[in-house]
C-alpha atoms as a PDB file:
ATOM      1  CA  UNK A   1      98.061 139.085  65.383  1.00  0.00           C
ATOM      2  CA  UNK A   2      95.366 136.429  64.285  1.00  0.00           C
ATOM      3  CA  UNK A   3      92.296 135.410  66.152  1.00  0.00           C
ATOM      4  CA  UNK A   4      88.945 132.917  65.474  1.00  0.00           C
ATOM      5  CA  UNK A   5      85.479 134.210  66.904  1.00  0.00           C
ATOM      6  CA  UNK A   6      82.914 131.620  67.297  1.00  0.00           C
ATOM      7  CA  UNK A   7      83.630 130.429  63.297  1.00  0.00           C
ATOM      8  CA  UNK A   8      81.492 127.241  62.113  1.00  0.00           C
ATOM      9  CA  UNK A   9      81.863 126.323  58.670  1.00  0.00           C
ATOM     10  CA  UNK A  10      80.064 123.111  56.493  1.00  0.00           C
ATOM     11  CA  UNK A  11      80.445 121.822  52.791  1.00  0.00           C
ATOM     12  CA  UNK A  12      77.457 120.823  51.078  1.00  0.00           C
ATOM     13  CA  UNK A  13      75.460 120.861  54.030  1.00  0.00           C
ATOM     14  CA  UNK A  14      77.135 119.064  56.144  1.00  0.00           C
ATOM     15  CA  UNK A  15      78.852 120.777  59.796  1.00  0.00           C
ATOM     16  CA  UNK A  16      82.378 120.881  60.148  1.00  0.00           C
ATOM     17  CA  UNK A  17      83.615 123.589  62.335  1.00  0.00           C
ATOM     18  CA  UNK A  18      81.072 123.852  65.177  1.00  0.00           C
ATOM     19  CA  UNK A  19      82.183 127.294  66.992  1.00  0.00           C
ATOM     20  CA  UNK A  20      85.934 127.635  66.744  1.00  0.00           C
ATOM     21  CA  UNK A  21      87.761 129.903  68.907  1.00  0.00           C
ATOM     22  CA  UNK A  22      91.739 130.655  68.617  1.00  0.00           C
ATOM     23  CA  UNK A  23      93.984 133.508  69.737  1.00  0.00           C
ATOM     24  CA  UNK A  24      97.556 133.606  68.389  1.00  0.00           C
ATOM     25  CA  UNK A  25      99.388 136.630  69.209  1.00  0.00           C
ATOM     26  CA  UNK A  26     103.480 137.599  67.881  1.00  0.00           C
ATOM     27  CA  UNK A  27     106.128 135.608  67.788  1.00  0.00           C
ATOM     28  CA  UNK A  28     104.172 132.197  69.133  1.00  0.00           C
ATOM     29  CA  UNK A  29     103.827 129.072  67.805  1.00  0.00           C
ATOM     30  CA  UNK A  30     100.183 126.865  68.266  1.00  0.00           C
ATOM     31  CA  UNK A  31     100.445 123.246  67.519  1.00  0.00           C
ATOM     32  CA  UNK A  32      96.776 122.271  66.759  1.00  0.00           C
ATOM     33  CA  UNK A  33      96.342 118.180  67.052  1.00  0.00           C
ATOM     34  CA  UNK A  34      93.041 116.060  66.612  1.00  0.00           C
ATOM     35  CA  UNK A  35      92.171 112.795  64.906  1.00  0.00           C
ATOM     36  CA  UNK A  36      91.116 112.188  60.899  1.00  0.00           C
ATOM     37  CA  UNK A  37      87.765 114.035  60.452  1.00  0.00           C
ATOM     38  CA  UNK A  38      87.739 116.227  63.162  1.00  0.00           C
ATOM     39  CA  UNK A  39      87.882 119.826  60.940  1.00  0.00           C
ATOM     40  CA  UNK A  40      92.248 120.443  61.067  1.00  0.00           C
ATOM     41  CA  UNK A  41      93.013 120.903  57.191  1.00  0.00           C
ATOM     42  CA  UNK A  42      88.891 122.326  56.758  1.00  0.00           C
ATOM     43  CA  UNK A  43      90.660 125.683  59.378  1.00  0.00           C
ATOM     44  CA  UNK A  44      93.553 125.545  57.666  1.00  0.00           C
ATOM     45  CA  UNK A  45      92.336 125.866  53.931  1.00  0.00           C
ATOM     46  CA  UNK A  46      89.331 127.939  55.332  1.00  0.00           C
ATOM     47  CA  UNK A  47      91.814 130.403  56.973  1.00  0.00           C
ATOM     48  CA  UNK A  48      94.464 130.562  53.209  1.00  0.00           C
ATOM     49  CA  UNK A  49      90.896 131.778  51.779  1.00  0.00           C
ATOM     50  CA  UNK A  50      90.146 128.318  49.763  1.00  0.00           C
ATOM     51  CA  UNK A  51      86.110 128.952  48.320  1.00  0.00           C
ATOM     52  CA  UNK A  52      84.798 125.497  48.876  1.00  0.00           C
ATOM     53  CA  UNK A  53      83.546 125.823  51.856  1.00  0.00           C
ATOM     54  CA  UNK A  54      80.205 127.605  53.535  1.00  0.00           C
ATOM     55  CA  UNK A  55      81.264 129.977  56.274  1.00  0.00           C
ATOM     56  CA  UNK A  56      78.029 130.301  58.810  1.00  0.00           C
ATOM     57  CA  UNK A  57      79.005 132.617  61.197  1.00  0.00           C
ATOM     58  CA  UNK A  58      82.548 134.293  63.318  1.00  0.00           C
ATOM     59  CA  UNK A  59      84.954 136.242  62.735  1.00  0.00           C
ATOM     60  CA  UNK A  60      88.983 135.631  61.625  1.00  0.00           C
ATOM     61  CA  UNK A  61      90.895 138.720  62.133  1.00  0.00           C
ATOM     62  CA  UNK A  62      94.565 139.081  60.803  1.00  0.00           C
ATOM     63  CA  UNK A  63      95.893 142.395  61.986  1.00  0.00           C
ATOM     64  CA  UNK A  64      92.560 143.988  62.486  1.00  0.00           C
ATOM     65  CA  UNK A  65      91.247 142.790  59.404  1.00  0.00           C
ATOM     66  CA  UNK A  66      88.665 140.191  58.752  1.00  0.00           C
ATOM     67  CA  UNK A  67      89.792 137.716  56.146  1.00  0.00           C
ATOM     68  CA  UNK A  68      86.989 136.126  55.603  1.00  0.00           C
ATOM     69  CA  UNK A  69      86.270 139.179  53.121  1.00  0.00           C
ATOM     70  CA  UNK A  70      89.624 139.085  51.178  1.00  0.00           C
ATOM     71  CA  UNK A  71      90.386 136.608  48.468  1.00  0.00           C
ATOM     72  CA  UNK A  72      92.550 133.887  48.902  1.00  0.00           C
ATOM     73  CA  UNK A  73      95.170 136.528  46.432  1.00  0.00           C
ATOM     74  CA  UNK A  74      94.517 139.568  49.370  1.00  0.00           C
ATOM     75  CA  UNK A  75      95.832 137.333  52.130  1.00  0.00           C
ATOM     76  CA  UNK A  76      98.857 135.805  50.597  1.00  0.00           C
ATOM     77  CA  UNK A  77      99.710 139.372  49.609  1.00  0.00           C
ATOM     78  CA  UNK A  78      98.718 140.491  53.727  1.00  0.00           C
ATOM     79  CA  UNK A  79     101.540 137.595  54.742  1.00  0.00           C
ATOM     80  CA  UNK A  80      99.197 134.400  55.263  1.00  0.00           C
ATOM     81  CA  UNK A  81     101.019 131.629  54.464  1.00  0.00           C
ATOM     82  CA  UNK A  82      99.730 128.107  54.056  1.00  0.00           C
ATOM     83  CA  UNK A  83     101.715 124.502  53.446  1.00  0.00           C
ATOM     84  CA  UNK A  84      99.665 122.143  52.108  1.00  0.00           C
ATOM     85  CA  UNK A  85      99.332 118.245  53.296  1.00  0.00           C
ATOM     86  CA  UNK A  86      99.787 117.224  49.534  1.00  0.00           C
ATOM     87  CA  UNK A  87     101.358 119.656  47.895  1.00  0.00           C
ATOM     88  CA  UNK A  88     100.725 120.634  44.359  1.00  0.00           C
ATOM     89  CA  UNK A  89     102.490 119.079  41.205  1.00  0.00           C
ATOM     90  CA  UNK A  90     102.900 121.893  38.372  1.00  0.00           C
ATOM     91  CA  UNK A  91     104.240 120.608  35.432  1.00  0.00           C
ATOM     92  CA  UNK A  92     106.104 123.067  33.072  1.00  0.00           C
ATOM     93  CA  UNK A  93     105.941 125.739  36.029  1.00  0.00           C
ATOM     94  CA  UNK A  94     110.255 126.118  36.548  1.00  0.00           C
ATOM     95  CA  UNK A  95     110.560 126.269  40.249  1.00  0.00           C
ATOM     96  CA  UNK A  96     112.962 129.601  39.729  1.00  0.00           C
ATOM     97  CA  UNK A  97     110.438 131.085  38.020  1.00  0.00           C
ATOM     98  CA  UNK A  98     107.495 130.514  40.303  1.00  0.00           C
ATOM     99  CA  UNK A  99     109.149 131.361  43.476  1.00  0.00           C
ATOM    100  CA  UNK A 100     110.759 134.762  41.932  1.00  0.00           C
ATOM    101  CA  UNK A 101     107.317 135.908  41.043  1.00  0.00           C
ATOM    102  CA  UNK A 102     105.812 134.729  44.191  1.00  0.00           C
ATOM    103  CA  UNK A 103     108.277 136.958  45.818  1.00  0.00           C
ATOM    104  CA  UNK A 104     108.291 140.078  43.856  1.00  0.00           C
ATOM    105  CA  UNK A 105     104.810 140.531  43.868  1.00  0.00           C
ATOM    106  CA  UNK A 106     104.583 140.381  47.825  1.00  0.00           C
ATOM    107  CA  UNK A 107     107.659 142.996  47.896  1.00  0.00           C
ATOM    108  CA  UNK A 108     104.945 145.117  45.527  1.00  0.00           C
ATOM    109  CA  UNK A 109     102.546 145.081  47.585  1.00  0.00           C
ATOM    110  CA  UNK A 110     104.770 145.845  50.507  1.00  0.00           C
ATOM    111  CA  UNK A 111     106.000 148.939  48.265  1.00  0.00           C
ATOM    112  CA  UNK A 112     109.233 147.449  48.378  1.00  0.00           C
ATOM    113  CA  UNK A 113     111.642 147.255  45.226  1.00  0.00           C
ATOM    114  CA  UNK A 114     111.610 143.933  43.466  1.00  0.00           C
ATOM    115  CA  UNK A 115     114.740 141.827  42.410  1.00  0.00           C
ATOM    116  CA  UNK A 116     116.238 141.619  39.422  1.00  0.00           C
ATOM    117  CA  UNK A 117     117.476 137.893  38.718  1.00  0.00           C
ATOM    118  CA  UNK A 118     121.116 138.444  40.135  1.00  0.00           C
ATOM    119  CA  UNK A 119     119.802 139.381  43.190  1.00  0.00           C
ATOM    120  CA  UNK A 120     117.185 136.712  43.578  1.00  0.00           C
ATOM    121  CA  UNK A 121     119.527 133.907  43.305  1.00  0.00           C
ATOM    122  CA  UNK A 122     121.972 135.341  45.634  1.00  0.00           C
ATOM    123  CA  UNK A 123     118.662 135.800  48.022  1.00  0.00           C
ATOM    124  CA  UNK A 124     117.318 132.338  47.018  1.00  0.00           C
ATOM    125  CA  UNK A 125     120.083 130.154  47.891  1.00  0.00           C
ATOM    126  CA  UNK A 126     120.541 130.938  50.788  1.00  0.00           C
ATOM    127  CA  UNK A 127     117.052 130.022  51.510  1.00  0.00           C
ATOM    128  CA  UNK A 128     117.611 126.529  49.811  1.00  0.00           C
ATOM    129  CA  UNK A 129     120.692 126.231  51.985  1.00  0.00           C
ATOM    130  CA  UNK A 130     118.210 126.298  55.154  1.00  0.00           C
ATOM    131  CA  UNK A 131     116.058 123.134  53.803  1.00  0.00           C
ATOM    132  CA  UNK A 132     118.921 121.624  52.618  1.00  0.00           C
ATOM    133  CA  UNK A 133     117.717 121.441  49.100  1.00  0.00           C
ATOM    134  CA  UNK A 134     120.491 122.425  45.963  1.00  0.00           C
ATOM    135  CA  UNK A 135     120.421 125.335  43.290  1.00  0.00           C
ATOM    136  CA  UNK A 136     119.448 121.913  40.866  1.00  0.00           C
ATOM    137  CA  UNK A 137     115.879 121.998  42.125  1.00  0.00           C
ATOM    138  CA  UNK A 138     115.652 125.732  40.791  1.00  0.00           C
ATOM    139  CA  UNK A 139     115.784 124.252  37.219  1.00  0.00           C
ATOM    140  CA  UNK A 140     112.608 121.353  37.230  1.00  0.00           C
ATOM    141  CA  UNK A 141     109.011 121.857  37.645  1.00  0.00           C
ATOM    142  CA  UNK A 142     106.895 122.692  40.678  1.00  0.00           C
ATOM    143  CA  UNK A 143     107.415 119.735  42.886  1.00  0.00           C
ATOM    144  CA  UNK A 144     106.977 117.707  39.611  1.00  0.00           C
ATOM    145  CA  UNK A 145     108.975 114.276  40.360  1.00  0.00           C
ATOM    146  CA  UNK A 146     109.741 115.423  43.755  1.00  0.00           C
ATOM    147  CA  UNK A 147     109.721 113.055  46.944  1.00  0.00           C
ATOM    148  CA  UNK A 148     107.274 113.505  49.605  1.00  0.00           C
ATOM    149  CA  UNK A 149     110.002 114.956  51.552  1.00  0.00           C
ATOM    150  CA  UNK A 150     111.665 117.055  48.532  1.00  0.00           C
ATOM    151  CA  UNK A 151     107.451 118.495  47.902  1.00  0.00           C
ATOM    152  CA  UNK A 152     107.235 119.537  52.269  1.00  0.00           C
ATOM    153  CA  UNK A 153     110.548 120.911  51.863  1.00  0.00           C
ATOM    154  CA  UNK A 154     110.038 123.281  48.899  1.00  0.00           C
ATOM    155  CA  UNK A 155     106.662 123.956  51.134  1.00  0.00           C
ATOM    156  CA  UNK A 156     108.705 125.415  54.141  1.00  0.00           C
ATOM    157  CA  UNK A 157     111.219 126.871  51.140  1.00  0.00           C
ATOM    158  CA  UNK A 158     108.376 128.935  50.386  1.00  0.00           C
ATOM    159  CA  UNK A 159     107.433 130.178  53.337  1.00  0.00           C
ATOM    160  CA  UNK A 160     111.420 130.969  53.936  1.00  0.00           C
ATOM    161  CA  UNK A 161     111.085 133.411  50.689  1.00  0.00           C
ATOM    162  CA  UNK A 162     107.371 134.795  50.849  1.00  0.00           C
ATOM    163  CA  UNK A 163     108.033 136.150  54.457  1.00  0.00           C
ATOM    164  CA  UNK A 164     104.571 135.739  55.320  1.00  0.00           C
ATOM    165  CA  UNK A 165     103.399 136.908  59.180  1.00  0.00           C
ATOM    166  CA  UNK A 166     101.756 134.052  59.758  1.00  0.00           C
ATOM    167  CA  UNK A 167     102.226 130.834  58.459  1.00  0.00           C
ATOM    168  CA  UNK A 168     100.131 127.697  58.974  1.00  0.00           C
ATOM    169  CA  UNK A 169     101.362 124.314  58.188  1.00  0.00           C
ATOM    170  CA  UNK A 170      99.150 121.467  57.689  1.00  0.00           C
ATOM    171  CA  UNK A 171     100.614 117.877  58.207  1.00  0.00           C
ATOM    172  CA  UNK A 172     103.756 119.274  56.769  1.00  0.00           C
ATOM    173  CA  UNK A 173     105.620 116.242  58.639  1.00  0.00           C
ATOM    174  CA  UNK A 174     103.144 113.593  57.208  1.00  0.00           C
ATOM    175  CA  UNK A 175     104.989 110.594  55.299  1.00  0.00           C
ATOM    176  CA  UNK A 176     108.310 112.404  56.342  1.00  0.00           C
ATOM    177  CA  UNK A 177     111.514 110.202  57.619  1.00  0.00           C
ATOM    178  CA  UNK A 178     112.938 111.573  60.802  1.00  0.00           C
ATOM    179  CA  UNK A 179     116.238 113.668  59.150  1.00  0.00           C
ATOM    180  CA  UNK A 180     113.454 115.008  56.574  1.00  0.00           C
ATOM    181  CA  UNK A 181     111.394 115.661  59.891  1.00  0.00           C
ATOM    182  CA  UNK A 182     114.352 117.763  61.733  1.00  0.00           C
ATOM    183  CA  UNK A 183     114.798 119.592  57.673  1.00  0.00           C
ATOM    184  CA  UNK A 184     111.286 120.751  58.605  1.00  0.00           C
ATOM    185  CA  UNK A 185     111.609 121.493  61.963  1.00  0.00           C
ATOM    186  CA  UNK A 186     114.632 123.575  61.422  1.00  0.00           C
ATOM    187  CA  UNK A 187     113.103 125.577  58.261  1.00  0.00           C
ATOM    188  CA  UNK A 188     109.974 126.502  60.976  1.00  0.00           C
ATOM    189  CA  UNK A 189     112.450 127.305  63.975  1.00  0.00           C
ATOM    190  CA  UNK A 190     114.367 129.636  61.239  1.00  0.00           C
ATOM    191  CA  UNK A 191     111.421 131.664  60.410  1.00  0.00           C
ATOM    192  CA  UNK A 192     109.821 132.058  63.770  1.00  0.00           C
ATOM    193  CA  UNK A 193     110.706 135.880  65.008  1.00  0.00           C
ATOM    194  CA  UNK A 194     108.385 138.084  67.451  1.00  0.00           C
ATOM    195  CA  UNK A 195     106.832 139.243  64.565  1.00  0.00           C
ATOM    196  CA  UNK A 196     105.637 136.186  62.769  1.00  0.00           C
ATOM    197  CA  UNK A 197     103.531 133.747  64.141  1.00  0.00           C
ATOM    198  CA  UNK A 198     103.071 129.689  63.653  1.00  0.00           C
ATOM    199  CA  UNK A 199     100.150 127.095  63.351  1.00  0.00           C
ATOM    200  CA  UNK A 200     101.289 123.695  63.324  1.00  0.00           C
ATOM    201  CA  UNK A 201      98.403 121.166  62.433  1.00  0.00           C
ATOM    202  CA  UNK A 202      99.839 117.607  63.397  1.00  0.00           C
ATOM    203  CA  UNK A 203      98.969 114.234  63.922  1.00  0.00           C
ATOM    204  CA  UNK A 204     101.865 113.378  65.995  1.00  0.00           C
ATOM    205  CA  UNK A 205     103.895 115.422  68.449  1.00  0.00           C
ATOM    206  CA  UNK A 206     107.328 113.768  67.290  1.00  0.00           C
ATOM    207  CA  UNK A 207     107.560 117.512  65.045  1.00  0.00           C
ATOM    208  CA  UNK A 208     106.899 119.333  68.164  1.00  0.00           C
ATOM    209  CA  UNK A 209     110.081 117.771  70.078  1.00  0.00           C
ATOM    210  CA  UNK A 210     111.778 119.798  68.074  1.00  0.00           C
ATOM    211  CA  UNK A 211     109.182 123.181  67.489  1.00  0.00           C
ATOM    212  CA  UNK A 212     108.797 123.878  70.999  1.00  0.00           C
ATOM    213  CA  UNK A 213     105.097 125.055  70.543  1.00  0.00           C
ATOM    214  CA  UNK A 214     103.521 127.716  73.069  1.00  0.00           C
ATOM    215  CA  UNK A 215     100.335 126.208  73.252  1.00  0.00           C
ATOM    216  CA  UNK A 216      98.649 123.012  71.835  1.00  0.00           C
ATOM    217  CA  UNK A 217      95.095 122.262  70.779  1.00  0.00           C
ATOM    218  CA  UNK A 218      93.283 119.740  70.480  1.00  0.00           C
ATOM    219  CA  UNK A 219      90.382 120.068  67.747  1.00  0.00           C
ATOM    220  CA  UNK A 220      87.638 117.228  67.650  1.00  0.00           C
ATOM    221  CA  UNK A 221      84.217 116.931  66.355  1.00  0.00           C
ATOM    222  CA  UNK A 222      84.431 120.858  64.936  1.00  0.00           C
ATOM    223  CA  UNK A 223      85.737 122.473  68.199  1.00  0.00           C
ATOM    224  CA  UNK A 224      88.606 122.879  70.504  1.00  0.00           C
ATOM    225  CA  UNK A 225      88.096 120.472  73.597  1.00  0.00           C
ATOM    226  CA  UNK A 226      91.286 121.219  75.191  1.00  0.00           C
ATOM    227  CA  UNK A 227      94.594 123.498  75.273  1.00  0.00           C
ATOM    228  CA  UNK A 228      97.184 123.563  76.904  1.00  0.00           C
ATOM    229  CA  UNK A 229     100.836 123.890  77.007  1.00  0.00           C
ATOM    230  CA  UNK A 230     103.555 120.824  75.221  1.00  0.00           C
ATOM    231  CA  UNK A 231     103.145 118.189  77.733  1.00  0.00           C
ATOM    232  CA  UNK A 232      99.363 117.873  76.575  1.00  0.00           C
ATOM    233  CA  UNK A 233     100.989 116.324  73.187  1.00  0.00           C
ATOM    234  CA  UNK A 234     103.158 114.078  75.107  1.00  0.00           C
ATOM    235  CA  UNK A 235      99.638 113.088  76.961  1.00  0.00           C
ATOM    236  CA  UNK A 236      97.913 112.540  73.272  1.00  0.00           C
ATOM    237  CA  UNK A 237     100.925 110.784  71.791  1.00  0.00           C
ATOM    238  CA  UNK A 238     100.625 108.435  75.113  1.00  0.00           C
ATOM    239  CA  UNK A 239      96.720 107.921  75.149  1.00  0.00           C
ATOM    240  CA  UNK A 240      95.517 108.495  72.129  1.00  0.00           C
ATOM    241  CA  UNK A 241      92.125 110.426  71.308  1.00  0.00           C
ATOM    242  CA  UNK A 242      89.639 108.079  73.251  1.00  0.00           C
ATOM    243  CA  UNK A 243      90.164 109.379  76.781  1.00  0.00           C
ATOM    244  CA  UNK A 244      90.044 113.034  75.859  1.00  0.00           C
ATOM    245  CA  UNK A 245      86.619 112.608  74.126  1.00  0.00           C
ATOM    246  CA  UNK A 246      84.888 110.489  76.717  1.00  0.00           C
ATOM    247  CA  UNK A 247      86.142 113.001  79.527  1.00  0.00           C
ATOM    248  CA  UNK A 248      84.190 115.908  77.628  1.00  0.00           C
ATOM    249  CA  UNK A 249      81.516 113.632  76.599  1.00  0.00           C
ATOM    250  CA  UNK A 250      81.562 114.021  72.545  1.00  0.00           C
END
């Protein structure tokens, strides 16, 4: 479904992805793990299509197409989802509203008939139902005076309705309690199916207890030092960073 050839990528100059390679096919989910500054959220935005930074060279094919020529607008609309580490606030922007055009216009492009507004909130809640969020949060603002966990929940909410292909979640469990943690979790294990696939990009592998990720990687300095299956987040949860980069000598 989705792979990285040899990408590097650098804002203003300076390197941040030094060679990044990453095959995901169907139905698995890759937890990607690294300390602050080593590149996670700079592959995440770069892969959602966000124009700030300066690809060099590689490739990132999504079903046989490279997305590094499609606008940020052409992926969503291709199913590439992204959950941001600090969601947006969007004052004046009702929730219903936003999430009903979000998902008509993907069911356009899919040639697919769009819902009328009886049908959306029927569809709707029962999404909401899954993050354990109520048909009250339909009526504010886009995350406006939302918790940290409310704002990741409406984030996984999202992906539930867009029905993206792949979906890649960036430090969605950051500043999250443990029940708002399992919400998460749950909302991910919900959506996974052999045709969608998952990147998780975590600090901590407490989420992953619960995801059951195929493979993890671990990203430092720009590039992927080491993968491997779940037990290699148990070993970075239980050493830290400092062992892995003096055994490859960064």
């Amino acid at each position: 479904m989705f792979e990285i050839k040899n990408l590097t990528a650098s804002i203003e100059g300076k390197a941040i992805l030094n060679g990044i390679n990453l095959k995901v096919n169907d139905g698995e989910l890759h937890a990607i793990m690294g300390p602050n500054g080593s590149g996670k959220s700079t592959l995440a935005h770069i892969i959602a299509g966000r124009e700030l930074y300066d690809i060099g060279k590689g490739t990132i094919i999504f079903k046989g197409k490279n997305l590094i020529e499609m606008d940020p607008v052409e992926r969503a609309l291709e199913g590439v989802f992204m959950s941001y580490q600090y969601p947006a606030i969007i004052p004046g922007v009702n929730l219903a509203y936003f999430l009903k055009a979000a998902v008509n216009a993907v069911r356009k492009h899919r040639g697919e008939t769009e819902m009328d507004a009886v049908d959306f909130l029927d569809f709707i809640k029962q999404k909401l139902a899954e993050v354990k969020m109520d048909e009250s949060y339909l009526k504010r603002s886009v995350n406006d005076g939302f918790s940290g966990g409310e704002k990741k929940r409406n984030e996984i909410l999202q992906m539930l309705a867009l029905d993206p292909s792949l979906a890649v979640l960036d430090e969605t469990d950051s500043g999250l309690d443990i029940d708002a943690v399992k919400i998460v979790a749950n909302g991910v294990n919900k959506f996974r199916r052999e045709d969608r696939a998952v990147i998780v990009i975590t600090h901590y592998q407490r989420i992953l207890q619960y995801m059951s990720p195929d493979f993890v990687h671990v990203l430092m300095d720009g590039r992927i030092v080491r993968s491997g299956k779940k037990n290699l987040a148990e070993e970075l949860e239980d050493k830290g960073y400092n062992w892995l980069r003096e055994k490859e000598s960064l």
